[in-house]
N, C-alpha and C. Protein backbone atom coordinates (compact mmCIF):
# COMPACT_ATOMS: atom_id res chain seq x y z
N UNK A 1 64.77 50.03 207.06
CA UNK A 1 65.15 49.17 205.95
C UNK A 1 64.92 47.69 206.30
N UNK A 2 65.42 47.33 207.61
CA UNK A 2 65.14 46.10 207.90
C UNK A 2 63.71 45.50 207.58
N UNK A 3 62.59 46.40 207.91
CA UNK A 3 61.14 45.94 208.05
C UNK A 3 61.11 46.20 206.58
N UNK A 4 61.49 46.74 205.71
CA UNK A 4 60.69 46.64 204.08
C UNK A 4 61.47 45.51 203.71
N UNK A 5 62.79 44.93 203.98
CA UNK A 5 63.14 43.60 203.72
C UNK A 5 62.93 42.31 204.27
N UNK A 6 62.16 42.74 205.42
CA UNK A 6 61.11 41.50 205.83
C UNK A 6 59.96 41.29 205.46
N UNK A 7 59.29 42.70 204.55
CA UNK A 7 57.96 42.66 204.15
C UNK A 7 58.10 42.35 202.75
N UNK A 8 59.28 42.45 202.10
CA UNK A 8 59.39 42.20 200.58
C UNK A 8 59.65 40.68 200.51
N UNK A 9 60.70 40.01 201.69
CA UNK A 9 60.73 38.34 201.61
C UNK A 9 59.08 37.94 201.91
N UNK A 10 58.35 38.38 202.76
CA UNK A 10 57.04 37.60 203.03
C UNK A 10 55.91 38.28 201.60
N UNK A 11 56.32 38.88 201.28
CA UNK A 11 55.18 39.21 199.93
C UNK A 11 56.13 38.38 198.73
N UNK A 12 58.18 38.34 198.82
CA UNK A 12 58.55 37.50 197.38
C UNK A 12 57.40 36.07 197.85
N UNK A 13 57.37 35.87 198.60
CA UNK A 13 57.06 34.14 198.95
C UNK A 13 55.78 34.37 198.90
N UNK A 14 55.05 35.18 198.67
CA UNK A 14 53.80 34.55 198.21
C UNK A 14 53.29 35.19 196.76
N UNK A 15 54.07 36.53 196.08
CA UNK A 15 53.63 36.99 195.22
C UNK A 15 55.25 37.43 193.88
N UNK A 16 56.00 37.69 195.01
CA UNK A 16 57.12 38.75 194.13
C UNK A 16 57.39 39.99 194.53
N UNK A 17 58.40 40.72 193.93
CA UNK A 17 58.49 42.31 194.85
C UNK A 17 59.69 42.51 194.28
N UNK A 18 60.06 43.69 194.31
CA UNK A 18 60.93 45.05 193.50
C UNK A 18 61.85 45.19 194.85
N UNK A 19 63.13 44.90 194.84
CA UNK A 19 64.05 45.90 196.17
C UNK A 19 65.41 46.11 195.41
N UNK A 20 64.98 47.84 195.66
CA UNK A 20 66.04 48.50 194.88
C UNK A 20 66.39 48.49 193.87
N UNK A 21 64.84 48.00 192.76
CA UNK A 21 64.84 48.67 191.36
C UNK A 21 65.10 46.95 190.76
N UNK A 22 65.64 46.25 191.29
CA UNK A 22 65.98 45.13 190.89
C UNK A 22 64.55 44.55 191.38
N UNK A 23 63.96 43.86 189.88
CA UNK A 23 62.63 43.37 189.75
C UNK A 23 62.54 41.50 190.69
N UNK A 24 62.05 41.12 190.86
CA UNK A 24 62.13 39.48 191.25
C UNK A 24 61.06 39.32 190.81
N UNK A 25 61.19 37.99 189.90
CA UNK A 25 59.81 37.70 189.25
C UNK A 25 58.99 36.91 190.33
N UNK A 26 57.79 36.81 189.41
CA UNK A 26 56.40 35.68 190.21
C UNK A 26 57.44 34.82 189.88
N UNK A 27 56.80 33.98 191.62
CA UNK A 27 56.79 32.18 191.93
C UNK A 27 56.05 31.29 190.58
N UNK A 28 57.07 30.82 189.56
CA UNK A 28 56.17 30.13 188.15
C UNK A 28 55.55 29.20 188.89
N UNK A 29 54.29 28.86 188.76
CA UNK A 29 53.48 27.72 188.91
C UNK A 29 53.65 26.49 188.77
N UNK A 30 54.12 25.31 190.14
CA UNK A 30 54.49 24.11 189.10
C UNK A 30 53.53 23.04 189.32
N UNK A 31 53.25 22.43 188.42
CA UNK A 31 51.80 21.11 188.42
C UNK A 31 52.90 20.20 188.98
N UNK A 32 52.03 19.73 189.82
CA UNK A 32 52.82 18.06 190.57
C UNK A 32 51.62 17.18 189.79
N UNK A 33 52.26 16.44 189.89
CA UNK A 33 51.15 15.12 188.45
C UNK A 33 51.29 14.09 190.17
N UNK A 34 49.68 13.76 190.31
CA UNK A 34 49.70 12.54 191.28
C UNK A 34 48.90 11.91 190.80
N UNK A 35 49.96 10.67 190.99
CA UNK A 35 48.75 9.25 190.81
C UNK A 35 48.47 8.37 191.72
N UNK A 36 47.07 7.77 191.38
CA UNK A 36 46.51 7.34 192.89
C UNK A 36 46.31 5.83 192.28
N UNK A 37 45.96 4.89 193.36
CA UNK A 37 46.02 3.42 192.99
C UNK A 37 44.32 2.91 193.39
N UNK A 38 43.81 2.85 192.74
CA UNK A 38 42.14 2.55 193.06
C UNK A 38 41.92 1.27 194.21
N UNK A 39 41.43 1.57 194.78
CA UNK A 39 41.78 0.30 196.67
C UNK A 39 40.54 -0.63 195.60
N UNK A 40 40.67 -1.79 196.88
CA UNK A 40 39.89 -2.87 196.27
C UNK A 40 39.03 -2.31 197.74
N UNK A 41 37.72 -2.58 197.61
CA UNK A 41 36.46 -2.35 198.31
C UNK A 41 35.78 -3.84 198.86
N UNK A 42 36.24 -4.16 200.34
CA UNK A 42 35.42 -5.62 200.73
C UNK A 42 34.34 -5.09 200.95
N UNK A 43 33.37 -5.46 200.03
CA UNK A 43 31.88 -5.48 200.86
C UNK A 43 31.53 -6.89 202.13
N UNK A 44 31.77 -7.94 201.53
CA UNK A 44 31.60 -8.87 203.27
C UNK A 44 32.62 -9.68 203.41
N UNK A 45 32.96 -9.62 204.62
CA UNK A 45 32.20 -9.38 205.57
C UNK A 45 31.79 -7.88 206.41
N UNK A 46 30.83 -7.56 206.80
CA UNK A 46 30.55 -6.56 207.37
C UNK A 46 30.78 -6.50 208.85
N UNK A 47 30.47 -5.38 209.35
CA UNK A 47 30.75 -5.49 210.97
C UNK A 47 28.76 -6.16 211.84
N UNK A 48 28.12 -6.57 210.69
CA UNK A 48 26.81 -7.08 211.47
C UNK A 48 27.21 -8.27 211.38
N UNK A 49 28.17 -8.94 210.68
CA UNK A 49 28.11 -10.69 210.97
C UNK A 49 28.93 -10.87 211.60
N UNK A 50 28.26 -12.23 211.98
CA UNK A 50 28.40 -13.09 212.99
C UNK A 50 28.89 -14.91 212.41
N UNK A 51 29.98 -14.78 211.96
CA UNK A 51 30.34 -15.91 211.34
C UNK A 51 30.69 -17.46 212.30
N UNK A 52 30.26 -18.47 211.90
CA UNK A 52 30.50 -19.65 213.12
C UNK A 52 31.26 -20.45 212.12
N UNK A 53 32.50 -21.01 213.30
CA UNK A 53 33.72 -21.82 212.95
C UNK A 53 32.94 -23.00 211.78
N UNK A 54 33.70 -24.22 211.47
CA UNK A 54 33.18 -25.00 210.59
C UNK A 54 32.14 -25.08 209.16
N UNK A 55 31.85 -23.46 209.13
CA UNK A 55 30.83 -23.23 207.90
C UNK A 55 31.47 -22.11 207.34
N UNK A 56 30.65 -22.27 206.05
CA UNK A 56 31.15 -21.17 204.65
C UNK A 56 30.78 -20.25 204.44
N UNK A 57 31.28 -19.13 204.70
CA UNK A 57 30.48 -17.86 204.16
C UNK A 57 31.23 -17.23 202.86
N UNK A 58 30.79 -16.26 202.17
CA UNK A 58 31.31 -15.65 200.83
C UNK A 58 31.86 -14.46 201.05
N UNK A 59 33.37 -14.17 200.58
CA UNK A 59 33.82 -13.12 200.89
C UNK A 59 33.80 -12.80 199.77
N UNK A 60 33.26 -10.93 199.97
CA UNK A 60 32.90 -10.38 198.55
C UNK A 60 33.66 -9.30 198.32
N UNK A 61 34.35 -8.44 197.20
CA UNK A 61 34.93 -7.51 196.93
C UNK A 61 34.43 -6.82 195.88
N UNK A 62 34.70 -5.56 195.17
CA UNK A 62 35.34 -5.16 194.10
C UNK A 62 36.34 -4.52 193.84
N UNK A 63 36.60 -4.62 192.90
CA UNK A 63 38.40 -4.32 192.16
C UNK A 63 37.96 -3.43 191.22
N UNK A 64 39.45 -2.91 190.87
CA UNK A 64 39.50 -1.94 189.23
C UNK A 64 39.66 -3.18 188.09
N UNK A 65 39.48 -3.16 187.38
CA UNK A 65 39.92 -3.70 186.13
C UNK A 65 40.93 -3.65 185.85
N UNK A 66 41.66 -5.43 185.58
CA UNK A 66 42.98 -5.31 185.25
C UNK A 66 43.95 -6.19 186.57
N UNK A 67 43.17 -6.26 187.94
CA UNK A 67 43.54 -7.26 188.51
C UNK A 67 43.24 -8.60 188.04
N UNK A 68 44.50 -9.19 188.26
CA UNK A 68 44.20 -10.48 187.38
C UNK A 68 43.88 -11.84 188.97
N UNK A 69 45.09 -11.39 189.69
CA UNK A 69 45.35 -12.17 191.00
C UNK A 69 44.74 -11.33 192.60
N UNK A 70 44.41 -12.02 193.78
CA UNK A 70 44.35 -11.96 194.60
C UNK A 70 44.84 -12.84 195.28
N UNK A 71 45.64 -12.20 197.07
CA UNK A 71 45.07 -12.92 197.95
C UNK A 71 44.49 -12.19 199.17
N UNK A 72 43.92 -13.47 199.76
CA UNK A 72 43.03 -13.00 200.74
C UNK A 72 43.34 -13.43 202.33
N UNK A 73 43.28 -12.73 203.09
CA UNK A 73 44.12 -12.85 204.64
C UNK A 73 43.35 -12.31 205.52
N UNK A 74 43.29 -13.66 206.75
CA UNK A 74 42.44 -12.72 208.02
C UNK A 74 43.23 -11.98 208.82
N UNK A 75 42.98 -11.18 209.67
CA UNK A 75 43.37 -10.12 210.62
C UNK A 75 42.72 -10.63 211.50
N UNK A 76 43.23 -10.22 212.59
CA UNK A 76 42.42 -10.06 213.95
C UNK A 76 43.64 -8.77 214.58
N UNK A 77 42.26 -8.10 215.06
CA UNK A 77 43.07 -6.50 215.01
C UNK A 77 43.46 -5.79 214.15
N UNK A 78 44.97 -5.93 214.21
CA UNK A 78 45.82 -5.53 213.49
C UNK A 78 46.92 -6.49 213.07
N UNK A 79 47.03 -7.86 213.44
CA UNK A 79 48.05 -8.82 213.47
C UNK A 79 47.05 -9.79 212.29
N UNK A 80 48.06 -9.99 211.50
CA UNK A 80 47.84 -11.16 210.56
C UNK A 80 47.76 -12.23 211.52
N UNK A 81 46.83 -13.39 210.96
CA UNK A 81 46.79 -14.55 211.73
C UNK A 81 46.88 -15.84 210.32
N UNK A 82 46.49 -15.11 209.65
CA UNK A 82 46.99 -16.31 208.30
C UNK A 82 46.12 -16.06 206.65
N UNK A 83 46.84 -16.56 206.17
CA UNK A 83 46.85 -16.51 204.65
C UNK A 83 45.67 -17.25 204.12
N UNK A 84 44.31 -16.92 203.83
CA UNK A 84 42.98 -17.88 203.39
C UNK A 84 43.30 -18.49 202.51
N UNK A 85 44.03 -17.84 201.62
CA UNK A 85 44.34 -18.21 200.13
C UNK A 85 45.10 -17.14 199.12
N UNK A 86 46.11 -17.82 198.47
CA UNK A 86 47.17 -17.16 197.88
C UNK A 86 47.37 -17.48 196.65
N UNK A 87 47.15 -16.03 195.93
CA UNK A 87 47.10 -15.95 194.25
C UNK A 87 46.03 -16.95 193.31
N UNK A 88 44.91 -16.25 193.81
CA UNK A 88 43.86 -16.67 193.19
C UNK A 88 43.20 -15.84 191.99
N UNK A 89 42.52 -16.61 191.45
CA UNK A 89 42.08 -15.91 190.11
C UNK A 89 40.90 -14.96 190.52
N UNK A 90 41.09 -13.71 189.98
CA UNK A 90 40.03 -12.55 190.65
C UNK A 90 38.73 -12.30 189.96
N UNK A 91 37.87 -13.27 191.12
CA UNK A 91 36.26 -12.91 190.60
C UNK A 91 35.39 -12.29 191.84
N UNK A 92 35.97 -11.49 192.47
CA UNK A 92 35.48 -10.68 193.35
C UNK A 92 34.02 -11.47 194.14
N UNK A 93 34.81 -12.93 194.66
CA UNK A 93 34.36 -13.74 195.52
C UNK A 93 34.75 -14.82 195.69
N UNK A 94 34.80 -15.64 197.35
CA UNK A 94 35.20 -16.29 197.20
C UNK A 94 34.79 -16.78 198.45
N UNK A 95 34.37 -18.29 198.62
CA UNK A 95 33.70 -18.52 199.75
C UNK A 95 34.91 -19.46 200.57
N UNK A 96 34.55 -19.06 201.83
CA UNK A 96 35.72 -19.39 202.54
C UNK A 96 34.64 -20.74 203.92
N UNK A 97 35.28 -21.71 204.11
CA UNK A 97 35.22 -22.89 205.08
C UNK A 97 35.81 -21.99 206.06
N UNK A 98 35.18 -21.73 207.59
CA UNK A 98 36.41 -21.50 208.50
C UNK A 98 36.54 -22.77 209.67
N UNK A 99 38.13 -22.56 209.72
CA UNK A 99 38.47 -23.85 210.23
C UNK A 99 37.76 -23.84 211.73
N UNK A 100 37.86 -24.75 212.68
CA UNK A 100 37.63 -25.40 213.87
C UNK A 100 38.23 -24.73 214.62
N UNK A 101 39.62 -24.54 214.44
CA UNK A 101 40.92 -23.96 215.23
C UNK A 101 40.89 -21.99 215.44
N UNK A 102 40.58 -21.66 214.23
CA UNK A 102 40.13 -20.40 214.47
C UNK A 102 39.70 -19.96 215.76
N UNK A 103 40.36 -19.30 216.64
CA UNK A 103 39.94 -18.18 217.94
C UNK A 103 38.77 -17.92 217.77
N UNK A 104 37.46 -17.94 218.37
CA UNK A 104 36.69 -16.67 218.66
C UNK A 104 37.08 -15.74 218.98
N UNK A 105 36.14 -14.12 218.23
CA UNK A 105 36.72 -13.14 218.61
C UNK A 105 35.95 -12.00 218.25
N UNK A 106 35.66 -10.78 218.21
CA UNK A 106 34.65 -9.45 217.76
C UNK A 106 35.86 -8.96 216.74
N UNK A 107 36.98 -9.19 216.88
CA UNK A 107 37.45 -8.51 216.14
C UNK A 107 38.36 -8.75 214.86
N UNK A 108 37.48 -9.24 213.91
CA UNK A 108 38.47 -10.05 212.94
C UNK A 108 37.85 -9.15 211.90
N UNK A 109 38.61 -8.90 210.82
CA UNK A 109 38.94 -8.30 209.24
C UNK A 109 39.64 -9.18 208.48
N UNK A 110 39.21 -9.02 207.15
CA UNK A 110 39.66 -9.79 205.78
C UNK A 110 40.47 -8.74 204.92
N UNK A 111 41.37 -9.32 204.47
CA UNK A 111 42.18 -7.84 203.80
C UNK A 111 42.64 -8.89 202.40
N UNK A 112 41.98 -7.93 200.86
CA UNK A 112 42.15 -8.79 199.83
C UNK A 112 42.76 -8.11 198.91
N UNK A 113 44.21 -8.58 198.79
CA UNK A 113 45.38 -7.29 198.10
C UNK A 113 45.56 -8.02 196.64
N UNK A 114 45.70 -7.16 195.90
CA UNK A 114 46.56 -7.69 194.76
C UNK A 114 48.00 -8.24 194.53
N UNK A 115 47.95 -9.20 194.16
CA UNK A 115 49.26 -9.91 193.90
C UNK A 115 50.27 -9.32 193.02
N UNK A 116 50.03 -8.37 192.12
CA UNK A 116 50.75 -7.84 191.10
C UNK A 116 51.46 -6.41 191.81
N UNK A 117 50.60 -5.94 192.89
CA UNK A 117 50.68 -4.81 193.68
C UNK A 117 50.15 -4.65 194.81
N UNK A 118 51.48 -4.95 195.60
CA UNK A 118 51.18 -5.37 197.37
C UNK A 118 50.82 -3.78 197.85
N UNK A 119 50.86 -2.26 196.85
CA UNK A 119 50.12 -1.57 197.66
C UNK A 119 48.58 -1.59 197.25
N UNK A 120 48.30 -2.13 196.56
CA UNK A 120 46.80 -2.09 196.17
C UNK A 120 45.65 -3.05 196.75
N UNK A 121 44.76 -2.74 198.35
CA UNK A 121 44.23 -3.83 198.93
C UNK A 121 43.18 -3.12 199.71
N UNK A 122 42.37 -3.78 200.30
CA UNK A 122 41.06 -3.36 200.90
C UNK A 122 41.04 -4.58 202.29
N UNK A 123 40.41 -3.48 203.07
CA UNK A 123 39.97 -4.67 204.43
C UNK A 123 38.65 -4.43 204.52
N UNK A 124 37.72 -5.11 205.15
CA UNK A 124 37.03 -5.40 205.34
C UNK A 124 36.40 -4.87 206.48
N UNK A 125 35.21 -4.86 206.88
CA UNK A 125 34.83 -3.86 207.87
C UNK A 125 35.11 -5.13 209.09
N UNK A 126 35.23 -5.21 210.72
CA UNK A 126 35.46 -5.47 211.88
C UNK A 126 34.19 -6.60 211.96
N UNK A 127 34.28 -8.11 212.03
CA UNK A 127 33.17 -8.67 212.61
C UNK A 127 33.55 -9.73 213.28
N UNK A 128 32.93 -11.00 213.75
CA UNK A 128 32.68 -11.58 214.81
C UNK A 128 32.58 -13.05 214.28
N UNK A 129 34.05 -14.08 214.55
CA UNK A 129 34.07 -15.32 214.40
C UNK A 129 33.39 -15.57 215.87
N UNK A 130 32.02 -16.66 215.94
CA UNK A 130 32.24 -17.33 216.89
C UNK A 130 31.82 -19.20 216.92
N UNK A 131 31.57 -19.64 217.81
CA UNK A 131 31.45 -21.29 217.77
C UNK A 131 30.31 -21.22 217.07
């Protein structure tokens, strides 16, 4: 008896089963509804550039429709190092001066989130401030 009531719990849990005339219905089917948040996509900087302190390059994105605001923030690594610019109007570009003071480094990322929705943001692929 023991083993047909271990074989009727591992068949209720995946199908249903009869013990002792007393029916147990099917597991009803339940839909989980998920919603997903469309990332913003940096196209540059890429991991082939090679950006030098004191000059401008264009940081480029795209968004979903319907962001109104951005801002935009460097990384190095994984540690924020500062804020480029905060709550700007979103035209999926924006050319950035980099300062003097800026570190050299291989490993810097741009991460450009929405202001309306701090989970909705994109980084940038890994590249290379140098002099």
């Amino acid at each position: 008896m023991k083993n047909v009531v271990i074989l009727c719990v591992l068949f209720f849990l995946v199908k249903g089963c009869n013990i002792d005339g007393v029916e147990v219905a099917d597991i009803p089917e339940i839909e989980i509804e998920t919603t997903s948040i469309a990332a913003i996509d940096v196209i540059s900087p890429t991991s082939a550039d090679r950006w030098k302190k004191g000059e401008s390059y264009l940081i480029r994105w795209s968004s979903p429709s319907g962001i109104k605001t951005v801002r935009i923030e460097l990384y190095r690594k994984t540690a924020l190092q500062r804020v480029i610019i905060n709550d700007i109007e979103n035209r999926n570009e924006y050319w950035w001066n980099i300062p003097d003071e800026i570190a050299t480094s291989l490993n810097y990322s741009i991460k450009v989130v929405n202001t309306a929705n701090e989970n909705q943001f994109g980084f940038s692929q890994r590249f290379t401030i140098e002099k």
